[in-house]
Each structure stands twice: as structure tokens, then as C-alpha cells.
Protein backbone atom coordinates (compact mmCIF):
# COMPACT_ATOMS: atom_id res chain seq x y z
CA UNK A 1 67.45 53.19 197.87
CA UNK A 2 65.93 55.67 195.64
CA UNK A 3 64.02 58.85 196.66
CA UNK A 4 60.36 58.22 196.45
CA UNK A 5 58.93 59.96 193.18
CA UNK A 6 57.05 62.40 195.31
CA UNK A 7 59.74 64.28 196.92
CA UNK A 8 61.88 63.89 193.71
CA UNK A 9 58.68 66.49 192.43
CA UNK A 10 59.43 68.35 195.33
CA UNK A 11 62.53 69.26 195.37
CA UNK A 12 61.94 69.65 191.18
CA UNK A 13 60.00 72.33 191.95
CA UNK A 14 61.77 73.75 194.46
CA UNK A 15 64.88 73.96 192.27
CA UNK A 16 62.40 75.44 189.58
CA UNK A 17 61.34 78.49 192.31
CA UNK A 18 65.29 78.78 193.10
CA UNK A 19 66.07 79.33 189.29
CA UNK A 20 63.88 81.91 189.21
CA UNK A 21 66.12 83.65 191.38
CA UNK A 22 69.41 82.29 191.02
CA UNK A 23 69.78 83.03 187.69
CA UNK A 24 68.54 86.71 187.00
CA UNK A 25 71.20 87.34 190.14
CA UNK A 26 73.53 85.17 188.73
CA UNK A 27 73.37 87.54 185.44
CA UNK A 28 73.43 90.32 187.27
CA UNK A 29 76.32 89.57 188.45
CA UNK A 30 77.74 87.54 186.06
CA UNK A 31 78.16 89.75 183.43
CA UNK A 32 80.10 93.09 185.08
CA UNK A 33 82.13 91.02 187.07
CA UNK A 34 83.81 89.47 183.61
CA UNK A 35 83.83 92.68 181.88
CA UNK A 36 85.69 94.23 184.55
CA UNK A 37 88.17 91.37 184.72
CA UNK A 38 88.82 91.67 181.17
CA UNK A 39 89.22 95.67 181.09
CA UNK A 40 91.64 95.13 184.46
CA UNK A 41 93.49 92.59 182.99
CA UNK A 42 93.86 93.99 179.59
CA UNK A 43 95.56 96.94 181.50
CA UNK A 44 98.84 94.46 182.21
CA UNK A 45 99.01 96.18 185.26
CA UNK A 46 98.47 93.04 187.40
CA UNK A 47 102.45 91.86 186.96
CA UNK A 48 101.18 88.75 185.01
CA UNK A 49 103.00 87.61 182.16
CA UNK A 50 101.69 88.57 178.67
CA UNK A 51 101.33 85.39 177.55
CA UNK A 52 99.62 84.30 180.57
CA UNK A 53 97.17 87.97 180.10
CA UNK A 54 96.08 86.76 176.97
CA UNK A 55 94.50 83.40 178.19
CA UNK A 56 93.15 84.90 181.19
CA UNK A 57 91.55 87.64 179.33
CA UNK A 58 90.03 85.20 176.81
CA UNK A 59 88.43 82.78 179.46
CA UNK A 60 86.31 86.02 180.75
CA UNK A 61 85.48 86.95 177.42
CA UNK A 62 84.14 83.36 176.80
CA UNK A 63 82.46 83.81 179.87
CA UNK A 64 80.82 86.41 179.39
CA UNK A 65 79.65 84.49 176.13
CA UNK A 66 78.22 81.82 177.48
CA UNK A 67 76.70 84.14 180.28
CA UNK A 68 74.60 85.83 177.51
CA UNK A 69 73.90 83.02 175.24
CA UNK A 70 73.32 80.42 177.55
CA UNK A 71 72.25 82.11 181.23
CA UNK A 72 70.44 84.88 179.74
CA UNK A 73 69.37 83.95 176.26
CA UNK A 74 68.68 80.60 177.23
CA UNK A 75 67.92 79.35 180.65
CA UNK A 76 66.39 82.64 182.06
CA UNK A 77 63.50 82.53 178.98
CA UNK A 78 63.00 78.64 180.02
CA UNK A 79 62.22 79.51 183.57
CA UNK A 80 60.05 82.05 182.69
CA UNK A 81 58.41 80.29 179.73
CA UNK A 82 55.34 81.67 180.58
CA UNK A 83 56.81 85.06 180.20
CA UNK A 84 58.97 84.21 177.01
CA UNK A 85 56.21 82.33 174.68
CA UNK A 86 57.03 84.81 172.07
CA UNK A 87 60.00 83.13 171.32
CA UNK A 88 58.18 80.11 169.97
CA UNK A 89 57.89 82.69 167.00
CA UNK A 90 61.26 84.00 166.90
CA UNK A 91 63.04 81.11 164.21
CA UNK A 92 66.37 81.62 165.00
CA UNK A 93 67.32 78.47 167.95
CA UNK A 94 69.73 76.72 165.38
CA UNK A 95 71.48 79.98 164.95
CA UNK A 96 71.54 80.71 168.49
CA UNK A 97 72.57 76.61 169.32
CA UNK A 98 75.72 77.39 167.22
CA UNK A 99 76.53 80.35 168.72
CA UNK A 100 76.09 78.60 172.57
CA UNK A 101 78.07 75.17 172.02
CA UNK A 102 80.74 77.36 170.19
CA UNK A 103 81.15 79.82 173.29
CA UNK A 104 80.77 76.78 175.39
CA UNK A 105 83.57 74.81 173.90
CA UNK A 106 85.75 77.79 173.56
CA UNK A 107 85.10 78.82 177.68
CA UNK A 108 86.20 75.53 178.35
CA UNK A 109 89.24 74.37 176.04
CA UNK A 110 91.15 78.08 176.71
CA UNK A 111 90.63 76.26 180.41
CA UNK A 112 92.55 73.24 179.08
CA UNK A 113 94.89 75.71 176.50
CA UNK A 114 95.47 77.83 180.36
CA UNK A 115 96.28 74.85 181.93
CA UNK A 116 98.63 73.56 179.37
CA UNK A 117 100.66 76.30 178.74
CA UNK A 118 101.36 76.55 182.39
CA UNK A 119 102.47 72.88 182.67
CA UNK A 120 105.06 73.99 179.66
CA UNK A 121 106.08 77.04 182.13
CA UNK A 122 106.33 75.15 185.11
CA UNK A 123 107.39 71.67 183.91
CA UNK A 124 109.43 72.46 180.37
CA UNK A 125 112.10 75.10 180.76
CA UNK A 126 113.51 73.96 177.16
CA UNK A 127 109.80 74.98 175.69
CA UNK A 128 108.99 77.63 177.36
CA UNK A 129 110.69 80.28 176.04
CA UNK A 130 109.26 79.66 172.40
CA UNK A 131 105.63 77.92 173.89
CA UNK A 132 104.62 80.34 176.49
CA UNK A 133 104.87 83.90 174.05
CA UNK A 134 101.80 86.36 173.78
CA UNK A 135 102.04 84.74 169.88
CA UNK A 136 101.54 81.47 170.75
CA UNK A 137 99.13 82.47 172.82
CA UNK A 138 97.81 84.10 170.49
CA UNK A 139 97.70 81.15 167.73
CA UNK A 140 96.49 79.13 169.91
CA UNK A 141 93.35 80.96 171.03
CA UNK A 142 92.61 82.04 168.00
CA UNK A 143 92.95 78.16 166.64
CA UNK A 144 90.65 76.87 169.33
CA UNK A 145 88.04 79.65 168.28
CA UNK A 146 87.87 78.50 164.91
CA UNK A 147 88.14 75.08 165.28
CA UNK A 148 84.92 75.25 168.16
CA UNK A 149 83.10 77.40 165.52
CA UNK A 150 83.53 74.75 162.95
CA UNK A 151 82.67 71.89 165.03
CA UNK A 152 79.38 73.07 166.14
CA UNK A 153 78.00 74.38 162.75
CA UNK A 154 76.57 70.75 162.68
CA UNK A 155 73.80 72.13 164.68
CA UNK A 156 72.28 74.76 162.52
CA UNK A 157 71.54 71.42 160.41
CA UNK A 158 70.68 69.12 163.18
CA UNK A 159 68.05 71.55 165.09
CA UNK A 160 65.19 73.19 163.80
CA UNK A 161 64.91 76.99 164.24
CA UNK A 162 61.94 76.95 166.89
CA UNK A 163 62.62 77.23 170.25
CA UNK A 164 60.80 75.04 172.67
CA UNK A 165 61.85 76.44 176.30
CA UNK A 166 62.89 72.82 177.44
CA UNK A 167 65.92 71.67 178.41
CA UNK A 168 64.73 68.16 178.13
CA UNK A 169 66.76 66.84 176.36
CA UNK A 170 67.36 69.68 173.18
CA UNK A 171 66.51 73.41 173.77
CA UNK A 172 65.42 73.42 169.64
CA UNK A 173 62.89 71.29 168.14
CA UNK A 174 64.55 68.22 166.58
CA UNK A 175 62.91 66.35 163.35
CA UNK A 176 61.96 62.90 164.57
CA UNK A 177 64.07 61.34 161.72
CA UNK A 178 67.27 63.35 162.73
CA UNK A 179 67.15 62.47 166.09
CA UNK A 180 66.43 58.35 165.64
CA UNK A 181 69.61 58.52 162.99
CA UNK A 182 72.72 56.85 163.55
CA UNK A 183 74.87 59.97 162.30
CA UNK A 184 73.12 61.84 165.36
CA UNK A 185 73.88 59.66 168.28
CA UNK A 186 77.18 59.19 167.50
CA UNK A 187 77.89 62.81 166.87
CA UNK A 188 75.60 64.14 169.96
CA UNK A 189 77.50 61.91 172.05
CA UNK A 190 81.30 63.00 170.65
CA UNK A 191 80.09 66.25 171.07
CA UNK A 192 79.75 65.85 174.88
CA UNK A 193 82.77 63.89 175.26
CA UNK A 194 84.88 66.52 173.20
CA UNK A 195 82.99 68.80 175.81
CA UNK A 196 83.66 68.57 178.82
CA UNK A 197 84.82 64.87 179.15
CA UNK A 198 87.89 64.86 177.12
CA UNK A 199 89.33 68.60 178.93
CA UNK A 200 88.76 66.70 182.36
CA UNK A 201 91.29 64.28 181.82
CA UNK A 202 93.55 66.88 180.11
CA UNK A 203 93.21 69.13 182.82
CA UNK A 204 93.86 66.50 185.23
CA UNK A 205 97.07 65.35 183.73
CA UNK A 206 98.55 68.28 182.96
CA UNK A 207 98.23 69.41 186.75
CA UNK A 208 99.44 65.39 187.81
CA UNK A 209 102.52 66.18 185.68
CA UNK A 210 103.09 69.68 187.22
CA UNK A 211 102.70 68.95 190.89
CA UNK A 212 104.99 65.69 190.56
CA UNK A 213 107.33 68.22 188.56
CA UNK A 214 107.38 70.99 191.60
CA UNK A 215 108.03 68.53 194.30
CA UNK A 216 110.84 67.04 192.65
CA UNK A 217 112.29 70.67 191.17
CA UNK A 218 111.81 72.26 194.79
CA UNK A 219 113.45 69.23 196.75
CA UNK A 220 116.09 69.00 194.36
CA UNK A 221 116.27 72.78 194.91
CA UNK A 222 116.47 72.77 198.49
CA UNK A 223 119.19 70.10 198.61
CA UNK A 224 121.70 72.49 196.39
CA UNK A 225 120.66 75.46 198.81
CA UNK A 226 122.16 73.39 201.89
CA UNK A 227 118.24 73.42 203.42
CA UNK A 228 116.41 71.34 205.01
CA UNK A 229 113.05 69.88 205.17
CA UNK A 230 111.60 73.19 205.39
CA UNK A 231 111.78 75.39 202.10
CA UNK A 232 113.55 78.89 202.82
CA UNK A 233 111.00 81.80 202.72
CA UNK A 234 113.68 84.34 200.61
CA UNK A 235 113.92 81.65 197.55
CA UNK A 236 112.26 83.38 195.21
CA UNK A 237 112.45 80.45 192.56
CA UNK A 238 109.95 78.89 195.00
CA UNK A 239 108.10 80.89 195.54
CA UNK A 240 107.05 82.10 192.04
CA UNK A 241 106.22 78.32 191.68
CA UNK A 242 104.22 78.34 194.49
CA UNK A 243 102.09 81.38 192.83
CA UNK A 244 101.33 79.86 189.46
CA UNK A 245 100.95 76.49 191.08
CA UNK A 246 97.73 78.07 193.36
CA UNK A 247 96.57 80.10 190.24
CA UNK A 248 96.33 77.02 188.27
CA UNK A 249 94.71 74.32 190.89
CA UNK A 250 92.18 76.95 191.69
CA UNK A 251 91.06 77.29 188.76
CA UNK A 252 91.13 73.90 187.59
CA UNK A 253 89.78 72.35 190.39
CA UNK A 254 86.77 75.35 190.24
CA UNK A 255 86.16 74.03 186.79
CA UNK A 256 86.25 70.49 187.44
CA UNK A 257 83.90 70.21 190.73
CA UNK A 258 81.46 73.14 189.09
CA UNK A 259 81.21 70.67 185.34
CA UNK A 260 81.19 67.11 186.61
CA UNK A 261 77.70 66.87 187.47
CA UNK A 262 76.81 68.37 184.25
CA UNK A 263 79.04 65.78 181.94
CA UNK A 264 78.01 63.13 183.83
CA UNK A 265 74.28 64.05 183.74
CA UNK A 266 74.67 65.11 179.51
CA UNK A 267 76.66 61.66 178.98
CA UNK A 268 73.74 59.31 180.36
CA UNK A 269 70.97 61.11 179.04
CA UNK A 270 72.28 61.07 175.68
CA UNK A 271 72.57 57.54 176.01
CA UNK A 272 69.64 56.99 176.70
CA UNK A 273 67.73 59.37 174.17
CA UNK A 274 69.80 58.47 171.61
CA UNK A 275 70.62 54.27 171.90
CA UNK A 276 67.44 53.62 173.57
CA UNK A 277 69.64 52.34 176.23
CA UNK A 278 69.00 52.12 180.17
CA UNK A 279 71.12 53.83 181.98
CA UNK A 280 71.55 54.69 185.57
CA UNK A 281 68.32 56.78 186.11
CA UNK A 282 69.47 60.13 187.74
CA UNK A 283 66.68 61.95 189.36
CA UNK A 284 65.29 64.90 187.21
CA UNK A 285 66.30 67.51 189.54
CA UNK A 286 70.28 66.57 189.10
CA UNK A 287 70.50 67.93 185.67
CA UNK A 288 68.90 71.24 186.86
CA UNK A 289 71.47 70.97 189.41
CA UNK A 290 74.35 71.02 186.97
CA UNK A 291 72.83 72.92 184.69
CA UNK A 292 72.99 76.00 188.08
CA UNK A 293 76.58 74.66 188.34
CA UNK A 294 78.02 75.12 185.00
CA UNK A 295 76.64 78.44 184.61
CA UNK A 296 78.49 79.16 187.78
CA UNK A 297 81.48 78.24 186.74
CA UNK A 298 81.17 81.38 184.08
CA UNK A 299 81.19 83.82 187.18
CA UNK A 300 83.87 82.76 189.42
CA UNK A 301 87.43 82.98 187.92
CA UNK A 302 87.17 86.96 188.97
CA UNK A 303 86.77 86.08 192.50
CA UNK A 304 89.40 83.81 192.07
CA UNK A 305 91.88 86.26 191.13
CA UNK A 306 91.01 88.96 193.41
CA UNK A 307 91.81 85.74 195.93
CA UNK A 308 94.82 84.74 194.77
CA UNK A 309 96.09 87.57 193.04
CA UNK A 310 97.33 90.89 195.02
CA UNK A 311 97.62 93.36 192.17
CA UNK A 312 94.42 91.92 190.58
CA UNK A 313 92.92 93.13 194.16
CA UNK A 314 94.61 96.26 193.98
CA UNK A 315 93.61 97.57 190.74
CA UNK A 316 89.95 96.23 191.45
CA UNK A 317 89.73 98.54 194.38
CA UNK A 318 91.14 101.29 192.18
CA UNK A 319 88.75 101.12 189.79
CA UNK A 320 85.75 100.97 193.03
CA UNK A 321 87.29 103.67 194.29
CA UNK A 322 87.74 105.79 190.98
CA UNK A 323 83.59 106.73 190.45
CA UNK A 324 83.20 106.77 194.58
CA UNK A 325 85.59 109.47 194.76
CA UNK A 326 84.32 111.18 191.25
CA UNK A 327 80.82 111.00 193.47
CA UNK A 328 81.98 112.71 196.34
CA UNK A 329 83.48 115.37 194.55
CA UNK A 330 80.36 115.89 192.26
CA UNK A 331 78.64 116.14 195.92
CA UNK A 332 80.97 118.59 197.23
């Protein structure tokens, strides 16, 4: 049974006063939390791999993209439209669309490029010693970035450069013609399947493959060690498997559960604005909802690190602890 209409509004609304909120904080935060992961981990003091530095470093700098073209460029002058009308005049929202989707689809393929390179590591020993370089890494990145750029140049031609502080369904004005055209449903709606729909299955196999790959490599592992069921604490084989294995489903699974409710909710309402079809009506407040989520997703690989990662934790306290003491001296 659906929610009655009424408290649908409701919790709209409420979710409207909540933005308000959430994302100036979520800025706030947002963006010094990814430019200190990318200065710590662009110090290769954390005893990660180069390779593995280079896509960690580029998923916070994508971040911290999308933070500032999407949270703060974007969403923040839509919740405060009546703050932000002056952007009605600024013509510039096809430039800025490019710029967004870009940073979007480059935040989340170097997730999928991450994830991939350590199912090489983990699962290919014959690859990994020419796949999993800081050159490949490299190439890759750098592939995906121009590759994103050129994929989503569409828009500058697709949207018109007025704003109109809506996410419902286009955050540009959108020529009537353009949007009823054939050429634009289909490529709206590869657009969000390229983005995120296609990386969840990716992601999803990749870490299939790797955890059926561990158990297999660590029982077969045990049995030539003479152990038993239980795996022996001093193997450090295993437990360097155990590391990157954590790394990877943590962040993986953070990106899945923060991006489903978005895909889903960008999927069906392009199928509907687009085909004229009728689709499962979501409630109005569920795209908000995934809308908060995505954006979240931007903010939360640096806690993730400092979780799993000692000497990520360690050098993050040494750079807190760097001004404090600078502070107390100045005091003294």
C-alpha cells in the first residue's frame, strides 16, 4: 500500500529543511577531508603500493570534483533557490553539466578501474607484475578521464545554458524538441546505465571473482603449511590478502549501498520522461534521498582509510598534531 499523498508532502518537505543543513555540513566537510587524503597519500608514506597510491589519490581528487560541481555548485544553490535566483542570469549550466557528469563518471569508473586492478593483484599473479605498475595506472586514469570528458560533451548541445534550480528531472533548461527526440532518450538513458548501472555489475564481479579466488588460494595455502581449519596468524601471505581484501569490499560495498537508490531512481524517471512510459511510481522524496546519498559517497573513502588503514591513521594524526603543537608554541 502506498503512502497517502499527504505525508509523502511531508516528509518532502522535511527532507527539503534537512538539505538545508545536510549539505552546507556535508561541504564543509566534504571538501578538507579529500584534500587532506590526497596531500597524505601523495606523501607514499602510508606503505601502499604506488600503483595502488595513484588510484586512491585520483578517487579523492574526483571527489572533491564532484563535491564542488555537484554539492556546492549545484544542489546547495537549488535548496536555496530563493537565495541563488541570480543564477537564472548566469548562462553557463551546459558548461557546468559537462563539467559535473564528467567528474561524476570519472569518481565512479576509477571506483571500477580500483577495483579491477586489485582483482588482477589478488586473483592474476601472471598479470600483475606488468597490470598493477604506477604506469598502468597511470594510462589508465588518464584514459578514463578523457574518455568521460568526451562522452559527456553531448550535453553542452543537449542543455540550454540557463539554470533552472530543479532537479526535476534536468538541472538546465531543455528545448522541448530536444527532449521529445529519439536521439535523446536513447542517449539520456545509456548515459545512466554507463553511469552507475554498468560499474555495479563490474564492481560486483570483480569482487565475486576475488573472494572465490582467496578462499581457494588460502585453503590451498593452509593445506601445504600442514594447518588446519584455522589459518596461522604468522602467514604473512594471508594476511596481506586479508588487508587488500577489507580495503576493497569497504569501499565497494560503500559505493554500491550509497548509489543504488540513485540509479534506480535516475533509470525510472528517465523512462518515464523520456518514453512516456509508466513506470513504478517512486515517491518524490526517494530521489532527494539518493540524491543526499550519492553526494555522500564523495566524503567517505577518507574515513574509510583512517578505518582500515594504520599508517593512513598515523600520518593523519601527524598532520592534526603538526599546527596544534605550532599553536602551543606560538602561545608559549
Amino acid at each position: 500500500m502506498s503512502l497517502p499523498f499527504l505525508i509523502k508532502l511531508k516528509i518532502l518537505w522535511a527532507l527539503y529543511d534537512i538539505e538545508k543543513i545536510y549539505y552546507p555540513i556535508l561541504a564543509g566537510i566534504g571538501v578538507p577531508v579529500n584534500m587532506v587524503t590526497i596531500v597524505i597519500l601523495s606523501r607514499r608514506k602510508c606503505g601502499l603500493s604506488k600503483c595502488l597510491t595513484r588510484y586512491l589519490v585520483a578517487m579523492a581528487a574526483a571527489d572533491l570534483l564532484v563535491i564542488i560541481l555537484d554539492l556546492i555548485l549545484r544542489q546547495i544553490p537549488i535548496v536555496y533557490r530563493n537565495e541563488c535566483t541570480f543564477l537564472i542570469f548566469v548562462r553557463v549550466c551546459n558548461i557546468h553539466a559537462v563539467l559535473l557528469y564528467a567528474a561524476t563518471d570519472c569518481s565512479v569508473w576509477f571506483t571500477v578501474t580500483f577495483t579491477f586492478d586489485r582483482f588482477v593483484a589478488i586473483c592474476c599473479q601472471e598479470m600483475k607484475t606488468k597490470y598493477c605498475t604506477e604506469k598502468t595506472a597511470a594510462v589508465v586514469l588518464g584514459t578514463v578521464t578523457v574518455l568521460s570528458c568526451l562522452k559527456n560533451i553531448f550535453w553542452y548541445f543537449l542543455y540550454q545554458p540557463r539554470y533552472t534550480l530543479s532537479n526535476s528531472p534536468w538541472f538546465c533548461y531543455v528545448a522541448l524538441a530536444v527532449s521529445r527526440s529519439l536521439a535523446w532518450a536513447v542517449f539520456e538513458l545509456m548515459h545512466y546505465i554507463l553511469t552507475p548501472f554498468v560499474p555495479f555489475v563490474l564492481i560486483l564481479l570483480f569482487n565475486a571473482l576475488t573472494v572465490r579466488n582467496i578462499i581457494v588460494a588460502n585453503r590451498a595455502r593452509r593445506r601445504l603449511r600442514g594447518g588446519s581449519s584455522g589459518e596461522s596468524p604468522s602467514d604473512p601471505e594471508i594476511a596481506n590478502r586479508r588487508k587488500s581484501m577489507i580495503l576493497l569490499f569497504v569501499i565497494s560495498a560503500n559505493f554500491i549501498l550509497l548509489w543504488v537508490v540513485f540509479m534506480v531512481c535516475s533509470i525510472l524517471k528517465r523512462l518515464e520522461y523520456l518514453w512516456y512510459i509508466y513506470t513504478v511510481r517512486l515517491p518524490t522524496f526517494v530521489p532527494e534521498i539518493g540524491f543526499m546519498l550519492q553526494l555522500l559517497s564523495c566524503c567517505t573513502n577518507t574515513f574509510i582509510y583512517a578505518v582500515t588503514q594504520r599508517k593512513f591513521r598515523q600520518e593523519l594524526w601527524n598532520g592534526v598534531k603538526y599546527p596544534l603543537a605550532m599553536i602551543v608554541k606560538f602561545i608559549r
